[in-house]
N, C-alpha and C. Protein backbone atom coordinates (compact mmCIF):
# COMPACT_ATOMS: atom_id res chain seq x y z
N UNK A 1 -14.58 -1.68 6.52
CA UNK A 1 -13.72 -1.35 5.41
C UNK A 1 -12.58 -0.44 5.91
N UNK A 2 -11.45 -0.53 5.70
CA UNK A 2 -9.88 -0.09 5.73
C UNK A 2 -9.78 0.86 4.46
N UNK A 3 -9.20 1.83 4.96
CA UNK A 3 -8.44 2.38 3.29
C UNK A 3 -6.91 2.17 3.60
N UNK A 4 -6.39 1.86 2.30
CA UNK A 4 -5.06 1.85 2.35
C UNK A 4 -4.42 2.96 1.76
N UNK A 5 -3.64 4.23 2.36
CA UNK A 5 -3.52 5.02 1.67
C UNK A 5 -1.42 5.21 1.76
N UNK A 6 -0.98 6.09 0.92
CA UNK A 6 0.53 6.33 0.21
C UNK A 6 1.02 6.63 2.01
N UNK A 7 1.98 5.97 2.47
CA UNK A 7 2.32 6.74 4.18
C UNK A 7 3.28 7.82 3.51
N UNK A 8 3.51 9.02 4.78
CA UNK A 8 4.93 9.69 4.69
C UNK A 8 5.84 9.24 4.53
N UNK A 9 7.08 8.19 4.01
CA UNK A 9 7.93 8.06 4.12
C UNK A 9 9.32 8.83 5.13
N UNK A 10 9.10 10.17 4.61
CA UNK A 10 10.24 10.93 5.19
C UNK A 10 9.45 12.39 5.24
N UNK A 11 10.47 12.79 6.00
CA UNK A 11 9.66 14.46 5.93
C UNK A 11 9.68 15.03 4.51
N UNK A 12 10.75 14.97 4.11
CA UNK A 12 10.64 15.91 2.70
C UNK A 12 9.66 15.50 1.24
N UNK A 13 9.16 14.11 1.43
CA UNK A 13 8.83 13.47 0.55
C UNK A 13 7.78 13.68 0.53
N UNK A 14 7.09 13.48 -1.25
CA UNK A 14 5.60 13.85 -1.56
C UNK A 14 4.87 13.12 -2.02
N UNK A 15 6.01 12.26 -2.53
CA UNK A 15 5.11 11.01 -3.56
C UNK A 15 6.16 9.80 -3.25
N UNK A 16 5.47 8.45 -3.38
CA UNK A 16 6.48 7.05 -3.74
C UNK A 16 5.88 6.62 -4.88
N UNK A 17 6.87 5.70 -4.91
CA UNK A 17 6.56 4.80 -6.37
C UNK A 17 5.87 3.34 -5.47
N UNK A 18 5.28 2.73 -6.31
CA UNK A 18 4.13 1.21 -5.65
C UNK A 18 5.09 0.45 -6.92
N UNK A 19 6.09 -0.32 -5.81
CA UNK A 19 7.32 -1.08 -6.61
C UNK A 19 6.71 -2.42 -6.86
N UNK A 20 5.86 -2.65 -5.65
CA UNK A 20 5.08 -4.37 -5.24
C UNK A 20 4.02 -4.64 -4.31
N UNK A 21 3.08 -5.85 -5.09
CA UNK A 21 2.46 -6.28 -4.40
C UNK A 21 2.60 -7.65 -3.23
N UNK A 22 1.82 -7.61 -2.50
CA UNK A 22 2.70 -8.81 -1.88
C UNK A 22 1.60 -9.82 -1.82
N UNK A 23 0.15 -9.18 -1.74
CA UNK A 23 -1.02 -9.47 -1.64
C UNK A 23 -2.36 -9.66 -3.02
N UNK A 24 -2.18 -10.04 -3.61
CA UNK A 24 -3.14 -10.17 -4.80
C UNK A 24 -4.48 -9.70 -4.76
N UNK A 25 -5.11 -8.87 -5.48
CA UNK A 25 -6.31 -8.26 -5.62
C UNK A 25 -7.48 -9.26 -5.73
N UNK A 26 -8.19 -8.98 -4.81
CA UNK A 26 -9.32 -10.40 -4.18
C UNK A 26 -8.65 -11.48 -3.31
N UNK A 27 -7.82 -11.04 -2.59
CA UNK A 27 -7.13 -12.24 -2.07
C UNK A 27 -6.85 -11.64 -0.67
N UNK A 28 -6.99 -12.60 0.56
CA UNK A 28 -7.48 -12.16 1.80
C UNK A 28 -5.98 -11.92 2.66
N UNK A 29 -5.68 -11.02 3.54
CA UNK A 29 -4.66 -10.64 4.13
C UNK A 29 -5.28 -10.47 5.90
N UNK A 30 -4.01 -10.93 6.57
CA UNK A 30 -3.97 -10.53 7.80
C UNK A 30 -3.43 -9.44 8.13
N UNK A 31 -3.60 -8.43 9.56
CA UNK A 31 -3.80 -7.32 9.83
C UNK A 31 -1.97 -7.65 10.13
N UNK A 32 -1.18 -7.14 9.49
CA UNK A 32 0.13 -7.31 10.01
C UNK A 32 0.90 -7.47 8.99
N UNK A 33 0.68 -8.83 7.69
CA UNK A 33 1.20 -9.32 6.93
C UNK A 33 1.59 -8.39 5.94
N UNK A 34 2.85 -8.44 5.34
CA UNK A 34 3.01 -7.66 4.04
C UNK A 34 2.28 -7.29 3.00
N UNK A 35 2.09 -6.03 2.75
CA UNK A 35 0.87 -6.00 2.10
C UNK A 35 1.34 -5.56 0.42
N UNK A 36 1.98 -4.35 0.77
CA UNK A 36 2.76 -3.66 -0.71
C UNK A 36 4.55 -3.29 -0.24
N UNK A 37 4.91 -2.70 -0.96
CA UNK A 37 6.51 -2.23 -1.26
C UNK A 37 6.64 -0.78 -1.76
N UNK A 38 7.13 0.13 -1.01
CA UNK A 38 6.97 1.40 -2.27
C UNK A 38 8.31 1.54 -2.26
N UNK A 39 8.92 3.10 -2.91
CA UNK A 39 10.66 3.13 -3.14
C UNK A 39 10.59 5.12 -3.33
N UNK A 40 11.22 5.22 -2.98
CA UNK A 40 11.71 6.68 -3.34
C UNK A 40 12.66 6.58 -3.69
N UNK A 41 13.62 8.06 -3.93
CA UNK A 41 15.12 8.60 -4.40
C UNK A 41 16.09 7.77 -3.36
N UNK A 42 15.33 8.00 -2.20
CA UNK A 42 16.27 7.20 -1.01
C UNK A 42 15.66 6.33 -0.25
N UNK A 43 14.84 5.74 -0.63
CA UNK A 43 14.27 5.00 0.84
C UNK A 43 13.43 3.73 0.06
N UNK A 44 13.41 2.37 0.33
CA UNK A 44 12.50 1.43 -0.02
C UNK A 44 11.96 1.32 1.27
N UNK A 45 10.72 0.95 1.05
CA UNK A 45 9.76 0.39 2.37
C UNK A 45 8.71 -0.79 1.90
N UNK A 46 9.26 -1.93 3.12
CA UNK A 46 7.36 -2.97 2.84
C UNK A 46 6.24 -2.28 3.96
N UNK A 47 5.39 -2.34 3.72
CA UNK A 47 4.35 -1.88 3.99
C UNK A 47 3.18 -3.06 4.64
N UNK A 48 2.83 -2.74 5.70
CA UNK A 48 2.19 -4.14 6.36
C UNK A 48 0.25 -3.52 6.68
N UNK A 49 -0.35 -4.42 6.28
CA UNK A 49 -1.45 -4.85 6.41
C UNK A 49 -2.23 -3.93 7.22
N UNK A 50 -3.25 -2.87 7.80
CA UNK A 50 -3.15 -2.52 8.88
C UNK A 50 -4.55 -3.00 9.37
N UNK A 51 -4.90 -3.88 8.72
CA UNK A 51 -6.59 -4.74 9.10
C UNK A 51 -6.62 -5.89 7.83
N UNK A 52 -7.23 -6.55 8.69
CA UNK A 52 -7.54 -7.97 7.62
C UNK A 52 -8.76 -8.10 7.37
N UNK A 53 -8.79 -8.61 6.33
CA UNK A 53 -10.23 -8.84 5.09
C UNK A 53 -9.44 -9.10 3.55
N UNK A 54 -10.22 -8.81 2.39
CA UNK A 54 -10.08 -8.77 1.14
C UNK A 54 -9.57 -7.41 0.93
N UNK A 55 -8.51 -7.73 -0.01
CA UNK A 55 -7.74 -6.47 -0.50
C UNK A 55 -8.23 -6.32 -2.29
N UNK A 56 -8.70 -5.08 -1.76
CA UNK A 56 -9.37 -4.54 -3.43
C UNK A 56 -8.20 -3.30 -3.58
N UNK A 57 -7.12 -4.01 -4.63
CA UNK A 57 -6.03 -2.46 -5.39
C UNK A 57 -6.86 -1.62 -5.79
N UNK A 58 -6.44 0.03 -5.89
CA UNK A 58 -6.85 0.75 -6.49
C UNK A 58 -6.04 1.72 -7.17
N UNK A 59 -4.44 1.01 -6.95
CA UNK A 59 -3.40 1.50 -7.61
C UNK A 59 -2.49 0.72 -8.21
N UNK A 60 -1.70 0.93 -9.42
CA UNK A 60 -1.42 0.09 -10.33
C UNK A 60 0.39 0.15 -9.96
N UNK A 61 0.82 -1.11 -9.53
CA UNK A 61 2.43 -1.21 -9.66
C UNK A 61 3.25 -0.29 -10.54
N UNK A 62 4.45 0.57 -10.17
CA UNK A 62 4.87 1.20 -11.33
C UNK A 62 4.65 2.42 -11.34
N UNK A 63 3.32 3.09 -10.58
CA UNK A 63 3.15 4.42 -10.57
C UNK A 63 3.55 5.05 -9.68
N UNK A 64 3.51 5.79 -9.57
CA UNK A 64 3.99 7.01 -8.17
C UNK A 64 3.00 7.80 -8.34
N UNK A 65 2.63 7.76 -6.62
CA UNK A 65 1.39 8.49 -5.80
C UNK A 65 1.68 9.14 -4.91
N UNK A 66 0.75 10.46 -4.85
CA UNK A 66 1.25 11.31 -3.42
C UNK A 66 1.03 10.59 -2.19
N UNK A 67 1.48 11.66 -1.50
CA UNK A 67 1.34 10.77 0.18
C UNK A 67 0.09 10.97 0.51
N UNK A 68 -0.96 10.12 0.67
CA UNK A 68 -2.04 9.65 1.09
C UNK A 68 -3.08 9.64 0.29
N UNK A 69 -2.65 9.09 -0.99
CA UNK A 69 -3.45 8.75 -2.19
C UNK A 69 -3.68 7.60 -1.97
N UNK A 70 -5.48 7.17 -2.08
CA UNK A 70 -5.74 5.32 -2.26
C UNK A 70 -5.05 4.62 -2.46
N UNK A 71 -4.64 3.86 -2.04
CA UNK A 71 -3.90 2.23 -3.11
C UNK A 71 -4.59 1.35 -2.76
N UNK A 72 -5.84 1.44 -1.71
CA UNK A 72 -6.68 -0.32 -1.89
C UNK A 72 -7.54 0.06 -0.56
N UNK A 73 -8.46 -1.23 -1.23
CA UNK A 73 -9.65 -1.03 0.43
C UNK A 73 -9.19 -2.70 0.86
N UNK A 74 -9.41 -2.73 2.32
CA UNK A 74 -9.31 -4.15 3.11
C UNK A 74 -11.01 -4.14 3.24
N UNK A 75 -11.65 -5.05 3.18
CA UNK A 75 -12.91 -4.98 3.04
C UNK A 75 -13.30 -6.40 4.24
N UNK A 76 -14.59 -5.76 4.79
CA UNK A 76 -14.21 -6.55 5.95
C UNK A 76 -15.12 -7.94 5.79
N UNK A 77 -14.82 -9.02 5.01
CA UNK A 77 -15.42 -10.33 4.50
C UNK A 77 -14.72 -11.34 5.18
């Protein structure tokens, strides 16, 4: 099992927003592939995979999370 957690974006930054998914909840991803999208004041980022298995969200599109808050487990199936 993988956790997927909020990265640093930038030094000053505390939280992003989870703009997109790229990967559907129960739905299997490779270690690489696009996984989510987040966005700050200044910065959009895609966000890639960092192990493959089943991706279980544990954060909902739309919200903003601190930096290294859950957003999903890769589960290793």
């Amino acid at each position: 099992m993988t956790e997927v957690r909020m990265p640093k974006p930038g030094d000053a930054i505390t939280e992003a927003e989870l703009t997109g998914r790229y990967v559907a909840d129960g739905a299997r991803v490779a270690e690489g592939d696009l996984l989510y999208q987040i966005a700050t004041d200044k910065v959009e980022m895609d966000i890639e995979a960092p192990a493959s298995g089943v991706v279980v969200w544990k954060a909902d599109v739309g919200n903003s999370y601190d930096v290294g808050s859950l957003l999903a487990i890769i589960e290793d199936k």
